[in-house]
C-alpha atoms as a PDB file:
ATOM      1  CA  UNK A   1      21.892  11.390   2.350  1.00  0.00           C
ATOM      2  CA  UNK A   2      23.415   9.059  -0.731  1.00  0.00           C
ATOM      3  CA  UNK A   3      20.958   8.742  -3.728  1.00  0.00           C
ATOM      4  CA  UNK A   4      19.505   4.568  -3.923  1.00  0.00           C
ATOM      5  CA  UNK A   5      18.830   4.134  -7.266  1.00  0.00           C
ATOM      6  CA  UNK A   6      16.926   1.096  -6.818  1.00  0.00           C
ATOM      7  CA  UNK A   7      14.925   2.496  -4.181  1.00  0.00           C
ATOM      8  CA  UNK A   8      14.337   5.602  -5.810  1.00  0.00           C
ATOM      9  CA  UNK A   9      12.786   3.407  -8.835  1.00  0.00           C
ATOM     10  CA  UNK A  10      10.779   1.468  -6.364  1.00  0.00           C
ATOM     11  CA  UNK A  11       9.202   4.927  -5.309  1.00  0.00           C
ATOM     12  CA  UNK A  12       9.053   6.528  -8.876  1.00  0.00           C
ATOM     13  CA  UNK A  13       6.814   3.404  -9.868  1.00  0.00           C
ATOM     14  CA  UNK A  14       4.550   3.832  -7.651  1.00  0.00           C
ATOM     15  CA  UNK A  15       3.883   7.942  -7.750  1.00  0.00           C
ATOM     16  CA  UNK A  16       1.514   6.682 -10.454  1.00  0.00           C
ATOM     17  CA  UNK A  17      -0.108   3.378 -10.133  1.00  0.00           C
ATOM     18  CA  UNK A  18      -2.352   2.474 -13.103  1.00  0.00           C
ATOM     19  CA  UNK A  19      -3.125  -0.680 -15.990  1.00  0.00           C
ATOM     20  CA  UNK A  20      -0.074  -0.099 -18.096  1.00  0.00           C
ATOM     21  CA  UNK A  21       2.292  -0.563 -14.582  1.00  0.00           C
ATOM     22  CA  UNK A  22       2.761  -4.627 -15.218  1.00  0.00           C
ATOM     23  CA  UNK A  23       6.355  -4.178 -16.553  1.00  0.00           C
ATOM     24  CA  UNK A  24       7.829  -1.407 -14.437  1.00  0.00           C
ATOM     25  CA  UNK A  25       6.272  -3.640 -11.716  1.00  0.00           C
ATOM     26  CA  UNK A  26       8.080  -6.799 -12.781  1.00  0.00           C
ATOM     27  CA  UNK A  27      11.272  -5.613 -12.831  1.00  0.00           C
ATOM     28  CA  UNK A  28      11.149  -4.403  -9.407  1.00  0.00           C
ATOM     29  CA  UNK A  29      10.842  -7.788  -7.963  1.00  0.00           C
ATOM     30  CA  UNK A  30      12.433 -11.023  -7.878  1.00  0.00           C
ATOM     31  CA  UNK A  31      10.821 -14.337  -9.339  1.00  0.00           C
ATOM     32  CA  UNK A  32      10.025 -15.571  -5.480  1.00  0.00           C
ATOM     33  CA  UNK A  33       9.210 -12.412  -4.139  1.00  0.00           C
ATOM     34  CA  UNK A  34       7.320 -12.452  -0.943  1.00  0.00           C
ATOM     35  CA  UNK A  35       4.397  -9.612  -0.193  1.00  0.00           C
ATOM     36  CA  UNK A  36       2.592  -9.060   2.818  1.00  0.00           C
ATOM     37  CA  UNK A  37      -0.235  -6.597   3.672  1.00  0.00           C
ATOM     38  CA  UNK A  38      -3.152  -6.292   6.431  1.00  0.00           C
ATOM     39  CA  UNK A  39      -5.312  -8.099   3.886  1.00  0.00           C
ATOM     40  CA  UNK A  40      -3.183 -10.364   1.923  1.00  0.00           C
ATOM     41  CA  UNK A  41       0.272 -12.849   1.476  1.00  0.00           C
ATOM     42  CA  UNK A  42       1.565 -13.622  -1.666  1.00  0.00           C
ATOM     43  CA  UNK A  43       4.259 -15.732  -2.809  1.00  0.00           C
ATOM     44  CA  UNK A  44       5.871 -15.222  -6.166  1.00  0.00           C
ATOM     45  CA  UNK A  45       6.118 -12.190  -8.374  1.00  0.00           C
ATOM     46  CA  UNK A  46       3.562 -13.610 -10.957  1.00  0.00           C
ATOM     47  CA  UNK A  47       0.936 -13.921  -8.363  1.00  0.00           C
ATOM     48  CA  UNK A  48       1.945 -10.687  -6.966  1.00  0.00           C
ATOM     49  CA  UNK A  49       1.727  -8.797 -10.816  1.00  0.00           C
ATOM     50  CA  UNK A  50      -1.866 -10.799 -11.113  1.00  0.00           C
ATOM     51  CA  UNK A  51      -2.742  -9.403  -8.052  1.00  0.00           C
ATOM     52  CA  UNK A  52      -1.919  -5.296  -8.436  1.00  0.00           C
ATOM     53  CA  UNK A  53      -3.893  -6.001 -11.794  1.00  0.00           C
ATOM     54  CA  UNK A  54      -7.068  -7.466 -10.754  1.00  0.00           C
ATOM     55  CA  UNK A  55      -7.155  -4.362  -7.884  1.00  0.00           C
ATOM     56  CA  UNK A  56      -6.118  -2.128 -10.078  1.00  0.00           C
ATOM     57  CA  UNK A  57      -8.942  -3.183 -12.871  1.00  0.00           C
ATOM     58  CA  UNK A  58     -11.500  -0.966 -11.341  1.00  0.00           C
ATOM     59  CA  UNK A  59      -9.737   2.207  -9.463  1.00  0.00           C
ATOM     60  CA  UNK A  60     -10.024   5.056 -11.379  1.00  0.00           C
ATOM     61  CA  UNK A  61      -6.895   6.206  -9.642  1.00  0.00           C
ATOM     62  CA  UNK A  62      -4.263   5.221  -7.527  1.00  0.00           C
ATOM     63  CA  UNK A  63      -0.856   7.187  -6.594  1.00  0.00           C
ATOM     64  CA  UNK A  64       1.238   7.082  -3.797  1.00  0.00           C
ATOM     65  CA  UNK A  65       2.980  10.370  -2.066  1.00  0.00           C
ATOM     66  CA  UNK A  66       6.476   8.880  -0.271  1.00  0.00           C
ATOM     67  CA  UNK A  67       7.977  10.884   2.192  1.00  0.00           C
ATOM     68  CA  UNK A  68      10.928   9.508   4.433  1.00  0.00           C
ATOM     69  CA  UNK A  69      12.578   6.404   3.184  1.00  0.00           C
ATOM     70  CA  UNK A  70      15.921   5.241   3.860  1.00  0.00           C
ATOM     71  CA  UNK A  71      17.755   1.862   3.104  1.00  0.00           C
ATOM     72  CA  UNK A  72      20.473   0.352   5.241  1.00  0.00           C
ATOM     73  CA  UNK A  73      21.990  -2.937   3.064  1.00  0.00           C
ATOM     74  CA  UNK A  74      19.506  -5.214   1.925  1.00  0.00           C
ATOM     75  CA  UNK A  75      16.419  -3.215   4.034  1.00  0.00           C
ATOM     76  CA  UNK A  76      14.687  -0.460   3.487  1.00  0.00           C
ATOM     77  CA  UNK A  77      12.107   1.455   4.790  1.00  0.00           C
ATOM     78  CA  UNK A  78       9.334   4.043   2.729  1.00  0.00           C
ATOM     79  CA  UNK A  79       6.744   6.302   4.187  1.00  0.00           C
ATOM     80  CA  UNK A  80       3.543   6.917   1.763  1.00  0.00           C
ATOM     81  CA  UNK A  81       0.800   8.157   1.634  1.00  0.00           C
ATOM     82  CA  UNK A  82      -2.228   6.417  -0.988  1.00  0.00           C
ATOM     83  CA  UNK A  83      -4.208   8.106  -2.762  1.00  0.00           C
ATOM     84  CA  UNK A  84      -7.194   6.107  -4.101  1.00  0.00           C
ATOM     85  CA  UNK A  85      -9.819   6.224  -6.235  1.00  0.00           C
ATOM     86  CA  UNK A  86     -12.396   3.400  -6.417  1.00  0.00           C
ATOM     87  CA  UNK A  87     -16.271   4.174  -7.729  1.00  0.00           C
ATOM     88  CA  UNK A  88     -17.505   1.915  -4.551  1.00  0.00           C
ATOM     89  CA  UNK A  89     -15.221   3.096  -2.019  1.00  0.00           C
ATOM     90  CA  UNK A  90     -16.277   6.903  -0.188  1.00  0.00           C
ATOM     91  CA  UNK A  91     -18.910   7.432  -2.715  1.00  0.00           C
ATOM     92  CA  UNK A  92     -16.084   7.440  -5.831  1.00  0.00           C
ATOM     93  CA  UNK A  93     -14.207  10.219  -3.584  1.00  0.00           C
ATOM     94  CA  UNK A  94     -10.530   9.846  -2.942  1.00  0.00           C
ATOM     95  CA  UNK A  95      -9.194   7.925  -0.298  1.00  0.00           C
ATOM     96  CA  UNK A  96      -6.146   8.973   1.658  1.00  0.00           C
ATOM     97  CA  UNK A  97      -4.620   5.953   3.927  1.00  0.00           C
ATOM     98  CA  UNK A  98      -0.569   6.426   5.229  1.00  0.00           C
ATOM     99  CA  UNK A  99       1.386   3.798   6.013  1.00  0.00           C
ATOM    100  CA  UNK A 100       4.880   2.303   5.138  1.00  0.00           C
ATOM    101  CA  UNK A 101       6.788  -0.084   3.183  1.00  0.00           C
ATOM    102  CA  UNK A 102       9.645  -2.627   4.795  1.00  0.00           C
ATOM    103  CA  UNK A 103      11.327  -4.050   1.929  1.00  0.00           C
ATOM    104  CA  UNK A 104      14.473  -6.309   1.736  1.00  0.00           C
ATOM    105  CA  UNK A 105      16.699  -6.590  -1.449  1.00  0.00           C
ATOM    106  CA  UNK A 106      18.197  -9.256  -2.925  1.00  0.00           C
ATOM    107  CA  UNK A 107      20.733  -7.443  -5.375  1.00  0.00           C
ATOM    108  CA  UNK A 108      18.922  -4.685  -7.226  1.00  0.00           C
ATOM    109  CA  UNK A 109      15.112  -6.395  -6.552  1.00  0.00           C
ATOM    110  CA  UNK A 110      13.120  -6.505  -3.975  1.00  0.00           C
ATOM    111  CA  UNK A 111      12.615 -10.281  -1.976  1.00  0.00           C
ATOM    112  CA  UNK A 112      10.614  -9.023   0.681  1.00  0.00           C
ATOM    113  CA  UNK A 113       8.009  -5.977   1.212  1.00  0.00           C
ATOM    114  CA  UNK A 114       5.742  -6.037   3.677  1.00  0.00           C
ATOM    115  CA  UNK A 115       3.037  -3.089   3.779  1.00  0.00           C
ATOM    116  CA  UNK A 116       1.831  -1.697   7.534  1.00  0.00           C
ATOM    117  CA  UNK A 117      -1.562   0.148   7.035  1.00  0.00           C
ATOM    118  CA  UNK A 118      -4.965   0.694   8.182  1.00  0.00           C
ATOM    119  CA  UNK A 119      -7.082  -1.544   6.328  1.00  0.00           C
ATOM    120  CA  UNK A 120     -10.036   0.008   7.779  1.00  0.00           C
ATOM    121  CA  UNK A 121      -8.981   3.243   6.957  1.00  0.00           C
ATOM    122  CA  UNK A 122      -8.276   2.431   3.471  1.00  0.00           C
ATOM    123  CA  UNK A 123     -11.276  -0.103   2.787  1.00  0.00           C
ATOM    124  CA  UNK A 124     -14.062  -0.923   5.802  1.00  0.00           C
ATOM    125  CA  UNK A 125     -14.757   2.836   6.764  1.00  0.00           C
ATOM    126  CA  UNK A 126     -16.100   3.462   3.337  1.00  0.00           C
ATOM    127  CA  UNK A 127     -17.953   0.973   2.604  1.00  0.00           C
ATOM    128  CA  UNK A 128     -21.738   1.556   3.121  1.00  0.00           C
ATOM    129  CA  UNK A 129     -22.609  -1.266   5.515  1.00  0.00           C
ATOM    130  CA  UNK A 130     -19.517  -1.336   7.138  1.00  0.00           C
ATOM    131  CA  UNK A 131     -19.034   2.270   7.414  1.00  0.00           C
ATOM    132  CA  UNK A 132     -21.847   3.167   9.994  1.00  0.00           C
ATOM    133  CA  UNK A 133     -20.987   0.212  12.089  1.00  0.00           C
ATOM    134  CA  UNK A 134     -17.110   0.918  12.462  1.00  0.00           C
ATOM    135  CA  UNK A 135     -18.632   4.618  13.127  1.00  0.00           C
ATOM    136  CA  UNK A 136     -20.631   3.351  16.126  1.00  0.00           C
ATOM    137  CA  UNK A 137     -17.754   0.823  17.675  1.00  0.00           C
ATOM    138  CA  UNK A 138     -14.858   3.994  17.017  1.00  0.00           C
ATOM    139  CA  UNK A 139     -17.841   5.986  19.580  1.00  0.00           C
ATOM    140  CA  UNK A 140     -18.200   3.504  21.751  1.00  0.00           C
ATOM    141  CA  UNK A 141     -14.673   2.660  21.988  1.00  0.00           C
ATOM    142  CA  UNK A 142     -13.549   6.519  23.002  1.00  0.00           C
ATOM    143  CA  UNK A 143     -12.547   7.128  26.750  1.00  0.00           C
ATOM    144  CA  UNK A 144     -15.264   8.962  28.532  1.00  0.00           C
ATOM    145  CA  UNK A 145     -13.865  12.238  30.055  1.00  0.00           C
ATOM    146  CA  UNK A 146     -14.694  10.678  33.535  1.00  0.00           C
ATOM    147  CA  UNK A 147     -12.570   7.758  32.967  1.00  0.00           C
ATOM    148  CA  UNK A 148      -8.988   7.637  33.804  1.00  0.00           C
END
Protein backbone atom coordinates (compact mmCIF):
# COMPACT_ATOMS: atom_id res chain seq x y z
CA UNK A 1 0.00 0.00 0.00
CA UNK A 2 1.58 3.73 -0.90
CA UNK A 3 2.35 5.84 2.28
CA UNK A 4 -0.47 9.24 2.44
CA UNK A 5 1.31 11.65 4.13
CA UNK A 6 -1.54 13.76 4.78
CA UNK A 7 -3.55 11.04 5.99
CA UNK A 8 -0.98 9.60 8.00
CA UNK A 9 -0.80 13.20 9.84
CA UNK A 10 -4.51 13.20 10.16
CA UNK A 11 -4.09 9.83 12.17
CA UNK A 12 -0.79 10.77 14.06
CA UNK A 13 -2.85 13.85 15.51
CA UNK A 14 -5.21 12.14 16.83
CA UNK A 15 -3.21 8.97 18.64
CA UNK A 16 -3.11 11.64 21.36
CA UNK A 17 -5.89 14.04 21.73
CA UNK A 18 -5.36 16.59 24.54
CA UNK A 19 -5.43 20.85 25.37
CA UNK A 20 -2.23 21.69 23.60
CA UNK A 21 -3.83 19.88 20.09
CA UNK A 22 -5.39 23.47 18.74
CA UNK A 23 -2.55 23.94 16.17
CA UNK A 24 -1.83 20.45 14.89
CA UNK A 25 -5.67 20.53 14.64
CA UNK A 26 -5.81 23.67 12.52
CA UNK A 27 -3.65 22.76 10.05
CA UNK A 28 -5.43 19.70 9.26
CA UNK A 29 -8.43 21.47 8.03
CA UNK A 30 -9.52 23.96 5.66
CA UNK A 31 -11.06 27.47 6.67
CA UNK A 32 -14.79 26.05 5.61
CA UNK A 33 -14.38 22.74 6.75
CA UNK A 34 -17.50 20.80 7.25
CA UNK A 35 -17.83 18.11 10.38
CA UNK A 36 -20.47 15.82 11.04
CA UNK A 37 -21.03 13.36 13.94
CA UNK A 38 -24.14 11.41 15.61
CA UNK A 39 -24.35 14.41 17.93
CA UNK A 40 -23.24 17.40 16.11
CA UNK A 41 -22.68 19.63 12.50
CA UNK A 42 -20.31 22.18 12.27
CA UNK A 43 -19.42 24.54 9.70
CA UNK A 44 -16.05 26.21 9.64
CA UNK A 45 -12.74 25.19 11.10
CA UNK A 46 -12.90 27.90 13.89
CA UNK A 47 -16.10 26.55 15.19
CA UNK A 48 -14.84 23.14 14.71
CA UNK A 49 -11.22 24.03 16.85
CA UNK A 50 -13.78 25.79 19.57
CA UNK A 51 -15.55 22.81 19.63
CA UNK A 52 -12.66 19.81 20.22
CA UNK A 53 -11.62 22.45 22.99
CA UNK A 54 -14.62 22.96 25.00
CA UNK A 55 -14.96 18.74 24.93
CA UNK A 56 -11.73 18.34 25.45
CA UNK A 57 -11.67 20.90 28.66
CA UNK A 58 -12.72 18.22 31.01
CA UNK A 59 -11.47 14.56 29.68
CA UNK A 60 -8.71 13.50 31.45
CA UNK A 61 -7.84 11.52 28.38
CA UNK A 62 -8.63 10.98 24.99
CA UNK A 63 -6.62 8.86 22.20
CA UNK A 64 -7.66 7.21 19.29
CA UNK A 65 -6.26 3.55 18.07
CA UNK A 66 -6.70 3.61 13.89
CA UNK A 67 -6.63 0.51 12.24
CA UNK A 68 -7.57 0.21 8.41
CA UNK A 69 -7.63 3.42 6.51
CA UNK A 70 -7.19 3.91 2.97
CA UNK A 71 -7.65 7.03 0.65
CA UNK A 72 -8.71 6.90 -2.97
CA UNK A 73 -8.28 10.83 -4.47
CA UNK A 74 -9.89 13.32 -2.51
CA UNK A 75 -11.70 10.45 0.03
CA UNK A 76 -10.62 8.63 2.56
CA UNK A 77 -11.67 6.32 4.92
CA UNK A 78 -10.11 5.56 8.87
CA UNK A 79 -11.09 2.88 11.28
CA UNK A 80 -10.55 3.90 15.18
CA UNK A 81 -11.06 3.01 18.01
CA UNK A 82 -11.59 6.00 21.15
CA UNK A 83 -10.35 5.77 24.03
CA UNK A 84 -11.89 8.18 26.59
CA UNK A 85 -11.56 9.40 29.73
CA UNK A 86 -14.18 11.74 31.27
CA UNK A 87 -14.64 11.95 35.40
CA UNK A 88 -18.66 11.76 34.68
CA UNK A 89 -18.72 9.27 32.08
CA UNK A 90 -18.40 5.14 33.44
CA UNK A 91 -17.58 6.29 36.85
CA UNK A 92 -14.09 8.21 35.48
CA UNK A 93 -13.26 4.63 33.80
CA UNK A 94 -12.21 4.52 30.20
CA UNK A 95 -14.48 4.40 27.50
CA UNK A 96 -13.85 2.36 24.39
CA UNK A 97 -16.38 3.33 21.34
CA UNK A 98 -15.15 2.15 17.42
CA UNK A 99 -16.22 3.73 14.64
CA UNK A 100 -14.81 5.44 11.44
CA UNK A 101 -13.86 8.53 9.77
CA UNK A 102 -15.05 9.53 5.92
CA UNK A 103 -13.05 12.42 5.07
CA UNK A 104 -12.69 14.31 1.70
CA UNK A 105 -9.59 16.49 0.81
CA UNK A 106 -9.33 19.50 -0.74
CA UNK A 107 -5.45 19.58 -1.58
CA UNK A 108 -3.49 18.56 1.50
CA UNK A 109 -6.67 19.49 4.13
CA UNK A 110 -9.45 17.99 4.93
CA UNK A 111 -13.14 19.73 3.56
CA UNK A 112 -15.23 17.10 4.73
CA UNK A 113 -15.15 14.38 7.72
CA UNK A 114 -17.95 12.90 8.81
CA UNK A 115 -17.66 10.53 12.01
CA UNK A 116 -20.08 7.11 12.12
CA UNK A 117 -20.30 5.98 15.83
CA UNK A 118 -22.38 4.84 18.59
CA UNK A 119 -23.29 7.75 20.49
CA UNK A 120 -24.83 5.64 23.03
CA UNK A 121 -22.00 3.60 23.32
CA UNK A 122 -19.68 6.39 23.73
CA UNK A 123 -21.98 8.81 25.91
CA UNK A 124 -25.83 7.59 27.05
CA UNK A 125 -24.77 4.05 28.39
CA UNK A 126 -22.66 5.67 31.01
CA UNK A 127 -24.37 8.08 32.20
CA UNK A 128 -26.17 7.31 35.53
CA UNK A 129 -29.78 8.05 34.62
CA UNK A 130 -29.52 7.10 31.27
CA UNK A 131 -27.51 4.09 31.78
CA UNK A 132 -30.13 1.80 33.59
CA UNK A 133 -32.80 2.83 31.22
CA UNK A 134 -30.88 2.04 27.85
CA UNK A 135 -30.02 -1.28 30.02
CA UNK A 136 -33.73 -2.14 30.33
CA UNK A 137 -34.86 -1.11 26.49
CA UNK A 138 -31.32 -3.20 25.08
CA UNK A 139 -33.41 -6.35 27.36
CA UNK A 140 -36.44 -5.73 26.17
CA UNK A 141 -35.43 -5.22 22.72
CA UNK A 142 -33.51 -8.88 22.46
CA UNK A 143 -35.32 -11.68 20.39
CA UNK A 144 -36.82 -14.22 22.67
CA UNK A 145 -35.44 -17.74 21.82
CA UNK A 146 -39.11 -18.66 20.84
CA UNK A 147 -39.32 -16.01 18.32
CA UNK A 148 -38.31 -16.44 14.81
Amino acid sequence: MRQDPTLEAFCHVFKKLDKTCTKDLENLYTEDVSFTDPLHHIEGRDVLLHYYAEMLANVTECRFDTGHYQREGDDACVDWVMHLTHPRLAGGREVEVAGCSRLTFRGERICQQRDYFDAGAMLYEHLPVFSTLIRWLKRRMRPTSSSH
